[in-house]
Protein backbone atom coordinates (compact mmCIF):
# COMPACT_ATOMS: atom_id res chain seq x y z
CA UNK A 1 0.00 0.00 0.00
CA UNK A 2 2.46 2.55 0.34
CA UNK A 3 4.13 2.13 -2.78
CA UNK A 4 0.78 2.59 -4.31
CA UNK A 5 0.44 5.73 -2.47
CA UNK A 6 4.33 7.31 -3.05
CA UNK A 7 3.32 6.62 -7.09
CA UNK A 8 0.03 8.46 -6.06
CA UNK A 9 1.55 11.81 -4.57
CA UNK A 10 4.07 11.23 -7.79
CA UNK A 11 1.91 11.87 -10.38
CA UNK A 12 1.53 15.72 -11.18
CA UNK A 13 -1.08 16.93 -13.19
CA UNK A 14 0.34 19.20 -15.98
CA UNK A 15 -0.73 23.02 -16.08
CA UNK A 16 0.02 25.10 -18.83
CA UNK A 17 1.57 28.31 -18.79
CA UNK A 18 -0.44 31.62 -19.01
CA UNK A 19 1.95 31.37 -22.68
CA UNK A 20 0.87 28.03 -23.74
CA UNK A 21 -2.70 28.89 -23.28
CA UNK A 22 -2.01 32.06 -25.17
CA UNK A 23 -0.58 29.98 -27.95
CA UNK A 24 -3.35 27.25 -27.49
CA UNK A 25 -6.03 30.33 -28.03
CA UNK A 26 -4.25 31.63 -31.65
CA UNK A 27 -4.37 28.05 -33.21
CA UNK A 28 -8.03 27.47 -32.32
CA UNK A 29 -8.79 31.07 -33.85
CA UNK A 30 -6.36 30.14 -37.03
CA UNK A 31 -8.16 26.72 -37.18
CA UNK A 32 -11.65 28.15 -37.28
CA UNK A 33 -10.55 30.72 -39.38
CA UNK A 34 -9.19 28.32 -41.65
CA UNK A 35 -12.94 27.00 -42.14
CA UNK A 36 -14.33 30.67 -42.76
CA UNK A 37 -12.12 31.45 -45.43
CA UNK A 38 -12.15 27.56 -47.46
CA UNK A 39 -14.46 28.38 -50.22
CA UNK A 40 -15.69 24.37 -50.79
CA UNK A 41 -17.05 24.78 -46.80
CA UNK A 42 -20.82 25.09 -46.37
CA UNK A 43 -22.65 28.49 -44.74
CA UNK A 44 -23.32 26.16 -42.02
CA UNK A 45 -19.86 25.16 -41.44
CA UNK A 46 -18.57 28.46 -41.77
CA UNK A 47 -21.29 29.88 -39.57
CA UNK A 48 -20.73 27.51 -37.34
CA UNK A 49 -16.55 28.56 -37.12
CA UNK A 50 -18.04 32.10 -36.96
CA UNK A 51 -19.29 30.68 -33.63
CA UNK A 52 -16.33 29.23 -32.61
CA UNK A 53 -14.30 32.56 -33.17
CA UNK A 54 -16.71 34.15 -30.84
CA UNK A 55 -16.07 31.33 -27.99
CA UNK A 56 -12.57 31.44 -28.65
CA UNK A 57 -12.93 35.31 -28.27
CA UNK A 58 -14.72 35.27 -25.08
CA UNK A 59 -11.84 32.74 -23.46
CA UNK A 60 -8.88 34.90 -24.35
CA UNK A 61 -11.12 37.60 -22.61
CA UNK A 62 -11.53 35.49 -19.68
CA UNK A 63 -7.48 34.64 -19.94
CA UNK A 64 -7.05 38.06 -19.63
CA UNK A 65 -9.19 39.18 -16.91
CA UNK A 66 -8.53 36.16 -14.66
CA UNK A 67 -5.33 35.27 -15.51
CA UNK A 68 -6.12 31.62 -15.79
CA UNK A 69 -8.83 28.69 -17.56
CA UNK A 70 -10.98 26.51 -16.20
CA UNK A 71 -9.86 23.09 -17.25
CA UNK A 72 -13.22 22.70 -19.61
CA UNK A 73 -11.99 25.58 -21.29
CA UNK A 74 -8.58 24.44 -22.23
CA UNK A 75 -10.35 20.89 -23.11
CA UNK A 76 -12.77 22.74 -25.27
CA UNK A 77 -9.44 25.06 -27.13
CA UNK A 78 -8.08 21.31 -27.71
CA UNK A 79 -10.83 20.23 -29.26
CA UNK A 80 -11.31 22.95 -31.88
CA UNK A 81 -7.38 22.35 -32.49
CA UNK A 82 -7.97 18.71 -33.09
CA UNK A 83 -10.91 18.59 -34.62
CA UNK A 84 -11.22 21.57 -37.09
CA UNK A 85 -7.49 22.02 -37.41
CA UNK A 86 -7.40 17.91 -38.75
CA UNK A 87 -9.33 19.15 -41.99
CA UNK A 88 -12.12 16.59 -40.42
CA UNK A 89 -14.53 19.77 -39.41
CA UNK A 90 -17.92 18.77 -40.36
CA UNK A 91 -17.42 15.22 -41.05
CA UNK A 92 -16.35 14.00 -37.42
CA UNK A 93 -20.14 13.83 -36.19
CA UNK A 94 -22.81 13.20 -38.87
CA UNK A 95 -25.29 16.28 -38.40
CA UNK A 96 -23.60 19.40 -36.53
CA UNK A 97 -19.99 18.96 -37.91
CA UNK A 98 -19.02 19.03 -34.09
CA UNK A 99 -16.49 17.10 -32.80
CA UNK A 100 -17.81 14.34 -30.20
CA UNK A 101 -16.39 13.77 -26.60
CA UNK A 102 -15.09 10.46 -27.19
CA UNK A 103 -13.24 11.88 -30.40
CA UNK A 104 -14.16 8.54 -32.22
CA UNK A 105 -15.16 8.29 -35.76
């Protein structure tokens, strides 16, 4: 039991820095702006990266003011990275073009 424990109080959850967020935030914006500006996208897929501008807007505001993310948030910044920036956007889930929690295809 107490190895089991020491191994416990040695795992660290990583945080990112105020920079890496910062950095996080630009390549969801270029990703979704990557969608606006493809001509062969659909108005809803563009409307719907219009959206995500706006979210990813509102976090860097939040970043800002606060000085720090709540762990959805950063989840959420990864997503839109994965997702949109993998040239998958709007075929990942059949219907919205979202990507799904279990990121499975």
């Amino acid at each position: 039991m107490k190895v089991f424990t020491e191994f416990l109080s040695s795992l660290q959850e990583k945080g990112l820095s105020n920079t890496e967020l910062e950095d996080l935030i630009k390549r969801a914006r270029r990703a979704a702006e990557g969608v606006v500006d493809d001509d062969e996208k659909s108005k809803e897929e563009k409307d719907r990266a219009k959206e995500i501008i706006d979210w990813v807007d509102d976090v860097e505001k939040t970043l800002s003011a606060d000085g720090k993310l709540q762990p959805n948030s950063v989840n959420g910044l990864m997503r839109i990275v994965t997702g949109v920036g993998s040239g998958r956007y709007g075929r990942t889930k059949k219907g919205d073009g979202r990507v799904p929690k279990d990121y499975s295809r």
